[in-house]
PDB file of N, CA and C in Angstrom:
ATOM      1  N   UNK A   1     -14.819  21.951 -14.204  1.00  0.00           N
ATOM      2  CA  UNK A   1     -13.688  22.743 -13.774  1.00  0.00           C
ATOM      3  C   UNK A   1     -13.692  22.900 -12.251  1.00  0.00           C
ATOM      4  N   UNK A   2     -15.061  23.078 -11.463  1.00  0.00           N
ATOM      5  CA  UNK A   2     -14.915  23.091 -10.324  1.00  0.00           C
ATOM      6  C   UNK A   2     -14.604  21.906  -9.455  1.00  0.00           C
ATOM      7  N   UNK A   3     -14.746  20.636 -10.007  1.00  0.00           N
ATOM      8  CA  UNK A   3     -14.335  19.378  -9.466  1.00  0.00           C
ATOM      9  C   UNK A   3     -12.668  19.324  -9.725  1.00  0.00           C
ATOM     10  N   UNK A   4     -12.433  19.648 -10.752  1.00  0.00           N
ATOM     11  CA  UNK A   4     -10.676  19.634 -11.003  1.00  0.00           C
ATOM     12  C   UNK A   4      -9.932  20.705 -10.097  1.00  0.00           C
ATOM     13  N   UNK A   5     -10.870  21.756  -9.868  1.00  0.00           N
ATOM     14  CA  UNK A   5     -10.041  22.785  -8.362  1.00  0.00           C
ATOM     15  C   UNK A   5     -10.390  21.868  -7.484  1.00  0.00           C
ATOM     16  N   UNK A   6     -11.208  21.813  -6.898  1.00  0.00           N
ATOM     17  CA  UNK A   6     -11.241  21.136  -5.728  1.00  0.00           C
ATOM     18  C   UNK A   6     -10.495  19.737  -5.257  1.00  0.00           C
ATOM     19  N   UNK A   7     -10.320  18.516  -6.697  1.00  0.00           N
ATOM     20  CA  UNK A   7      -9.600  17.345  -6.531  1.00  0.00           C
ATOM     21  C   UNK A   7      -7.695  18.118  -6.315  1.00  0.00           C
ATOM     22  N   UNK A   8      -7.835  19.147  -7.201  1.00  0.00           N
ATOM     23  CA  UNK A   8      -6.218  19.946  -7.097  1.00  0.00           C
ATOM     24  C   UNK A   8      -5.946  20.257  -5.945  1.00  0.00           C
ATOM     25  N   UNK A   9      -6.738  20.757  -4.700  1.00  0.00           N
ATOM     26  CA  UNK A   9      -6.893  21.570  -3.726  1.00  0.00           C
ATOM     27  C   UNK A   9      -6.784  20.110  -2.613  1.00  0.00           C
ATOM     28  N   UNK A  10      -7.239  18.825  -3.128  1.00  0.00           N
ATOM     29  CA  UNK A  10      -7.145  17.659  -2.070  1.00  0.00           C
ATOM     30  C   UNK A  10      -8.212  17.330  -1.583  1.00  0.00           C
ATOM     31  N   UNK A  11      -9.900  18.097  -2.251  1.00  0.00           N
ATOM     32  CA  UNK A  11     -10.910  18.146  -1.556  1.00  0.00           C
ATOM     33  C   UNK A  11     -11.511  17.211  -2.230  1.00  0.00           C
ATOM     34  N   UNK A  12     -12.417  16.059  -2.072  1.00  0.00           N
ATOM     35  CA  UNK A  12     -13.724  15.653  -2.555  1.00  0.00           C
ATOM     36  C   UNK A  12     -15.008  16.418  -1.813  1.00  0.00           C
ATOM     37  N   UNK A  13     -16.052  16.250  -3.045  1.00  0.00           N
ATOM     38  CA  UNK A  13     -16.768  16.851  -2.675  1.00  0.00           C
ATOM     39  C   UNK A  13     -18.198  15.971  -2.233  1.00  0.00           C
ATOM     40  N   UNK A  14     -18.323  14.830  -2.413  1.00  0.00           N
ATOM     41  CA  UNK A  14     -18.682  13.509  -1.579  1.00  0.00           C
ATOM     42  C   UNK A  14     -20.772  14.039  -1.974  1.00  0.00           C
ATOM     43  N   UNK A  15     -21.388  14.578  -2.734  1.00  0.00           N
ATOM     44  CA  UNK A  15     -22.420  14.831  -2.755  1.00  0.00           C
ATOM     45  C   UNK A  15     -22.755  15.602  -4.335  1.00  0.00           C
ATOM     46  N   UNK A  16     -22.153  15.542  -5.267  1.00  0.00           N
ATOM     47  CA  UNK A  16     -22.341  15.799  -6.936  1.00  0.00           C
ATOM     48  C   UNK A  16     -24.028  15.518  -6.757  1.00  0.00           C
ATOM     49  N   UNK A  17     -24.848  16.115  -7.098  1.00  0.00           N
ATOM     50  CA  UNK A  17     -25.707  15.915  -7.434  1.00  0.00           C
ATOM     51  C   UNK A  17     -26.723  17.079  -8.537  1.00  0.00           C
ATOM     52  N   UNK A  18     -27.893  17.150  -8.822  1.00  0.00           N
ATOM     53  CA  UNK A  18     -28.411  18.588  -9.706  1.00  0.00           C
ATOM     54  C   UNK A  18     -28.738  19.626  -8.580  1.00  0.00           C
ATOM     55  N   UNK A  19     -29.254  19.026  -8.020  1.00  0.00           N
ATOM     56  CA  UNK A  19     -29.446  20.276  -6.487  1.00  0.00           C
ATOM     57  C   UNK A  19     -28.133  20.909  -6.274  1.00  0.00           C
ATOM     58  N   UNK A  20     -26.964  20.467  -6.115  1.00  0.00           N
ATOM     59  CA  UNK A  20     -26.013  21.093  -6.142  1.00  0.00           C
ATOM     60  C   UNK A  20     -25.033  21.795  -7.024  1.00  0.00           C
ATOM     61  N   UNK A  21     -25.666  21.923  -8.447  1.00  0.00           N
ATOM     62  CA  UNK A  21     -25.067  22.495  -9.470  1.00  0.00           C
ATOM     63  C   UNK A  21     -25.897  23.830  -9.626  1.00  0.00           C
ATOM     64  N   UNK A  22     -25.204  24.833  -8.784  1.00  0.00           N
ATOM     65  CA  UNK A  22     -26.069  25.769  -9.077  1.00  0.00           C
ATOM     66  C   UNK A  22     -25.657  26.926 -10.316  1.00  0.00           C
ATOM     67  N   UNK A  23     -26.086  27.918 -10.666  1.00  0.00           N
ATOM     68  CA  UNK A  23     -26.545  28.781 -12.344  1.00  0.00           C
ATOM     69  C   UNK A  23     -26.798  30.294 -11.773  1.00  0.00           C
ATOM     70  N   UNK A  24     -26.190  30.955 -12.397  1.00  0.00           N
ATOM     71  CA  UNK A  24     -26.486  32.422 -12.147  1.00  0.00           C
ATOM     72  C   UNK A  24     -27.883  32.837 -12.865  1.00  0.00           C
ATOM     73  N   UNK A  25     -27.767  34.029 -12.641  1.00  0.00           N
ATOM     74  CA  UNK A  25     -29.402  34.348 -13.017  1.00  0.00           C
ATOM     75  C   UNK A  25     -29.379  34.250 -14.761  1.00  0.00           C
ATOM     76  N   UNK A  26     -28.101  34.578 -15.323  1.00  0.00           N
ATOM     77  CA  UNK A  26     -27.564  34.722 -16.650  1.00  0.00           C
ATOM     78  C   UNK A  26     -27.442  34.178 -16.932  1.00  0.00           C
ATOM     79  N   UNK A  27     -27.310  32.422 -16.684  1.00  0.00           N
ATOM     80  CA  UNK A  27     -26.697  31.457 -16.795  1.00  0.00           C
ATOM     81  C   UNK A  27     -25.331  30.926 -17.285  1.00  0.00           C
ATOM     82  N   UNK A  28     -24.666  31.951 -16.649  1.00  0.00           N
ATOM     83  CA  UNK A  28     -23.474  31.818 -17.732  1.00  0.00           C
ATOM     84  C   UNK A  28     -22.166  31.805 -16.597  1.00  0.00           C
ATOM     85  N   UNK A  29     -22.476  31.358 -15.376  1.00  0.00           N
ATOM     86  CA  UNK A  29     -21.707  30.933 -14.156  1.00  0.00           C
ATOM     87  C   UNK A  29     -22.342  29.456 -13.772  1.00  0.00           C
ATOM     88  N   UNK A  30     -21.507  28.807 -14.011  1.00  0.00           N
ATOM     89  CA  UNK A  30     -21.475  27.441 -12.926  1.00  0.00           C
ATOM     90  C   UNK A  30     -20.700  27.440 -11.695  1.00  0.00           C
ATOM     91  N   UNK A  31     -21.381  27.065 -10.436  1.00  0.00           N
ATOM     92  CA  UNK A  31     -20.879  26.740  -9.190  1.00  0.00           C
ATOM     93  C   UNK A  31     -21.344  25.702  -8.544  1.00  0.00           C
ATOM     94  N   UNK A  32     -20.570  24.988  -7.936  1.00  0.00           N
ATOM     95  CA  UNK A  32     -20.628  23.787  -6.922  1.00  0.00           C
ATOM     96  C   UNK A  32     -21.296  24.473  -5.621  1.00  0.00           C
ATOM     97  N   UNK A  33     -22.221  23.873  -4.775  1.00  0.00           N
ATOM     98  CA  UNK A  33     -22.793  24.179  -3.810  1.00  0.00           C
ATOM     99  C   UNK A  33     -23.010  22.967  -2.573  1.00  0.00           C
ATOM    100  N   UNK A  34     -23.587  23.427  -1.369  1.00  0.00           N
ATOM    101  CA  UNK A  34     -23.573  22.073  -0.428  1.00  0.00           C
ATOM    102  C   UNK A  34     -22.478  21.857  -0.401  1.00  0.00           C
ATOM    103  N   UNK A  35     -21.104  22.450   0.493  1.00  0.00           N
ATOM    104  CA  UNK A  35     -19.799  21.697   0.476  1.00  0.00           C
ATOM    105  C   UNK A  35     -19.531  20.967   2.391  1.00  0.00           C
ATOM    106  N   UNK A  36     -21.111  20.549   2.664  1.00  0.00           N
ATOM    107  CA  UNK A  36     -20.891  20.218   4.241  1.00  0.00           C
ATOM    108  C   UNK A  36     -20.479  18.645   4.359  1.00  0.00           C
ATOM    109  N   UNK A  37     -20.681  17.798   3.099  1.00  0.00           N
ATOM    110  CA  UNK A  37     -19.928  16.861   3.130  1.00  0.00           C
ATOM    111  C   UNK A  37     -19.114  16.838   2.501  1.00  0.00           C
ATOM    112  N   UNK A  38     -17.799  17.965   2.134  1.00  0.00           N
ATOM    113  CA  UNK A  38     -17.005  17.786   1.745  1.00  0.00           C
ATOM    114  C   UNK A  38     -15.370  17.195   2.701  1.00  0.00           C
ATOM    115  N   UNK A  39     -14.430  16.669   2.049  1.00  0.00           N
ATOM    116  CA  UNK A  39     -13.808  16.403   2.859  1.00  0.00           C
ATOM    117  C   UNK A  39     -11.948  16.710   2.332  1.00  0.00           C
ATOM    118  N   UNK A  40     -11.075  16.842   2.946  1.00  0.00           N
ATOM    119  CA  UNK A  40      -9.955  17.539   2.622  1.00  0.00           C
ATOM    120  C   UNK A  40      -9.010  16.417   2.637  1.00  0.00           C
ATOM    121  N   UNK A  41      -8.315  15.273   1.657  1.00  0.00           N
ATOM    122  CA  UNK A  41      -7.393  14.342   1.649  1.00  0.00           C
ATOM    123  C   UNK A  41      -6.384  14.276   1.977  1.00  0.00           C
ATOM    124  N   UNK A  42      -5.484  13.583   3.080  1.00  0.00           N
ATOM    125  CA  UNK A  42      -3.926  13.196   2.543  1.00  0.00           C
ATOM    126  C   UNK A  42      -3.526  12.660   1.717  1.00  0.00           C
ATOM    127  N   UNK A  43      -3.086  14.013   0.623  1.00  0.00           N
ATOM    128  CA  UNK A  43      -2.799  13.145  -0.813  1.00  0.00           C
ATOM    129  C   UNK A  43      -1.283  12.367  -0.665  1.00  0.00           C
ATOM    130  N   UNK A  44      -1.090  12.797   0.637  1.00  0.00           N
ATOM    131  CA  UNK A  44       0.820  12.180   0.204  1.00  0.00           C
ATOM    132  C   UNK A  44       0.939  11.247   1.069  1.00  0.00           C
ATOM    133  N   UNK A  45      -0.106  10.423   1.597  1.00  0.00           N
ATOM    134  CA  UNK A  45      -0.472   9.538   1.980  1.00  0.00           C
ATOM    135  C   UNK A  45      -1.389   8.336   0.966  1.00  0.00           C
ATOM    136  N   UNK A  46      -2.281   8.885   0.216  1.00  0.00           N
ATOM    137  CA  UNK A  46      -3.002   8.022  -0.323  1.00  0.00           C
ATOM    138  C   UNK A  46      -4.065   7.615   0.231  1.00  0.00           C
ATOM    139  N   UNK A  47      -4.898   8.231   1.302  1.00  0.00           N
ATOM    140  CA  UNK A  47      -5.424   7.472   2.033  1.00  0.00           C
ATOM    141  C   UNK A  47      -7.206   7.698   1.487  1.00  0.00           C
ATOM    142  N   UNK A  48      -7.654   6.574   1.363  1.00  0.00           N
ATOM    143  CA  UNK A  48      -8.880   6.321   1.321  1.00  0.00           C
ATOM    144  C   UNK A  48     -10.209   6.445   2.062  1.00  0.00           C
ATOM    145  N   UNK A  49     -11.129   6.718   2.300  1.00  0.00           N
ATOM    146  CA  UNK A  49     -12.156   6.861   2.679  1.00  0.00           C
ATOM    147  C   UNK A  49     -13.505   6.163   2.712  1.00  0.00           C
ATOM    148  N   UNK A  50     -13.976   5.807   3.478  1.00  0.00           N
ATOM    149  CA  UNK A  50     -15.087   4.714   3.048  1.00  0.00           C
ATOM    150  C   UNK A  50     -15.903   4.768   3.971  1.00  0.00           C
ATOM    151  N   UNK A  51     -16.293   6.238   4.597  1.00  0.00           N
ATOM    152  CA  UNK A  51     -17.754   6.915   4.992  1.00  0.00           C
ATOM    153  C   UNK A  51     -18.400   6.914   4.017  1.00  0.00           C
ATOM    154  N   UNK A  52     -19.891   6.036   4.528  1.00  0.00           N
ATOM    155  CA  UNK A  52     -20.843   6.694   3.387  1.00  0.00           C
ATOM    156  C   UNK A  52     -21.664   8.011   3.717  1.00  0.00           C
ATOM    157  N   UNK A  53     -21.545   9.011   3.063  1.00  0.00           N
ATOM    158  CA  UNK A  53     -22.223  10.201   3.088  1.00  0.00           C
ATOM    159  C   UNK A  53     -22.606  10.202   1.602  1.00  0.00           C
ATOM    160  N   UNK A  54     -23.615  11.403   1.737  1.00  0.00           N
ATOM    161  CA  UNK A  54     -24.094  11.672   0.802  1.00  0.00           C
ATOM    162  C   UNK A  54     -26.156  11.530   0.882  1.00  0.00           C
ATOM    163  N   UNK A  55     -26.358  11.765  -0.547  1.00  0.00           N
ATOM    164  CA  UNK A  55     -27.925  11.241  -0.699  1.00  0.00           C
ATOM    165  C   UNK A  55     -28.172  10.073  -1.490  1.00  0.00           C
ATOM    166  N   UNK A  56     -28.501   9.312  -0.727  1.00  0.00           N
ATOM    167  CA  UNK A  56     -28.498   8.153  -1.090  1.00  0.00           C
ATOM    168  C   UNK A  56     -29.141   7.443  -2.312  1.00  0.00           C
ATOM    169  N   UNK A  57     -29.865   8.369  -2.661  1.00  0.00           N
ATOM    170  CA  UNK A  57     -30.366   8.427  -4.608  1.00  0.00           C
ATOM    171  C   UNK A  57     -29.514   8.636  -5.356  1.00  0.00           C
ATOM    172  N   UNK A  58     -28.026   9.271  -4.838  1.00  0.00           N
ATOM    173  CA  UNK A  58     -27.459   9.701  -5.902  1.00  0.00           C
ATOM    174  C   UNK A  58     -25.540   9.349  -5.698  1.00  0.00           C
ATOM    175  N   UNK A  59     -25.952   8.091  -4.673  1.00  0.00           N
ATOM    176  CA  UNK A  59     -24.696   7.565  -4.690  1.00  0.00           C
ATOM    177  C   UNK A  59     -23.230   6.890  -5.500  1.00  0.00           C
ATOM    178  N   UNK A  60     -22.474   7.355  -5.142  1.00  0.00           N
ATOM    179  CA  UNK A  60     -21.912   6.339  -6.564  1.00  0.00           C
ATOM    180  C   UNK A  60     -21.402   5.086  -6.333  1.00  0.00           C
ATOM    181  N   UNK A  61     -21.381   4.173  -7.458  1.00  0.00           N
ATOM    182  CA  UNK A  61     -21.331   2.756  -6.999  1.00  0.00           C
ATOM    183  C   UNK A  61     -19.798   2.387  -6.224  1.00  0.00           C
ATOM    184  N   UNK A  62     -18.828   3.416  -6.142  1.00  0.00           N
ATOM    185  CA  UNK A  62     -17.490   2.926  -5.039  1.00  0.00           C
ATOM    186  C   UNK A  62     -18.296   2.787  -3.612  1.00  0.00           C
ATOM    187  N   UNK A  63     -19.138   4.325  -3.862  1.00  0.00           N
ATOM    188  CA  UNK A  63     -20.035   4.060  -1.874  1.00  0.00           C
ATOM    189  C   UNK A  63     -20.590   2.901  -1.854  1.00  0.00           C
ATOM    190  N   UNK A  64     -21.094   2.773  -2.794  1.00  0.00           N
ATOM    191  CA  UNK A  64     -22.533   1.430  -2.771  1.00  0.00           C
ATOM    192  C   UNK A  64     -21.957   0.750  -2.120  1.00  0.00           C
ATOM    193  N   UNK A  65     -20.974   0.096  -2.566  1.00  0.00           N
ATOM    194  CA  UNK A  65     -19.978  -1.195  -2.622  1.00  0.00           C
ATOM    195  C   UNK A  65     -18.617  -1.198  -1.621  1.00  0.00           C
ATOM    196  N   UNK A  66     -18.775  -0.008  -1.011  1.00  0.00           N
ATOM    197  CA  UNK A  66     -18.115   0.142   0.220  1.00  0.00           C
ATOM    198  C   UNK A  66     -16.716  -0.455   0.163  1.00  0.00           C
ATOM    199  N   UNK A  67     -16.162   0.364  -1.435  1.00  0.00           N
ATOM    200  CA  UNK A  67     -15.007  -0.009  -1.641  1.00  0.00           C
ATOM    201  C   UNK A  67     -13.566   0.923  -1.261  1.00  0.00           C
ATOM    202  N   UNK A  68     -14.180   2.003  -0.771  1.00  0.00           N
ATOM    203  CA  UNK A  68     -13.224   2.975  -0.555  1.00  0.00           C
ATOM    204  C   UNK A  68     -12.896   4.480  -1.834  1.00  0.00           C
ATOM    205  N   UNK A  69     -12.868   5.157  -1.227  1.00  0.00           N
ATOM    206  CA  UNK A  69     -12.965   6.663  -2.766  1.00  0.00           C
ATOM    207  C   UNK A  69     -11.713   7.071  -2.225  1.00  0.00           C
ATOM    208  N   UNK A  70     -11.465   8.238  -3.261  1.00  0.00           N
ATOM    209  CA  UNK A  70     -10.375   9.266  -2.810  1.00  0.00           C
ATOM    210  C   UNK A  70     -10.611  10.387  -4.248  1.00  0.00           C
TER     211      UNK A  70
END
């Protein structure tokens, strides 16, 4: 749900990883965390991106392959 606000909002969040899924003490809150490589799209543009950021253990294969995300 927090990836579907944020893709709604125009944001990727360019770093998904377990370190960044953080848990309340209750566990009964999920939140996204680390949003310093996040980045804010022109969606009415379309425009693509093809910085690689991120940690590089936990890349996904569009970065790998330096095909462009959005």
């Amino acid at each position: 749900m927090g990836i579907l606000h944020l893709h709604r909002q125009g944001v990727i969040h360019r770093d998904i990883k377990c370190m960044n899924i953080l848990l309340t003490n209750n566990n009964q809150t999920v939140k996204l965390g680390d949003m310093s490589e996040s980045r804010v799209l022109d969606h009415q543009q379309y425009i693509k991106t093809n910085k690689i950021v991120g940690t590089p253990l936990s890349l996904s294969p569009e970065v790998v392959k330096n095909e462009g995300y959005d």
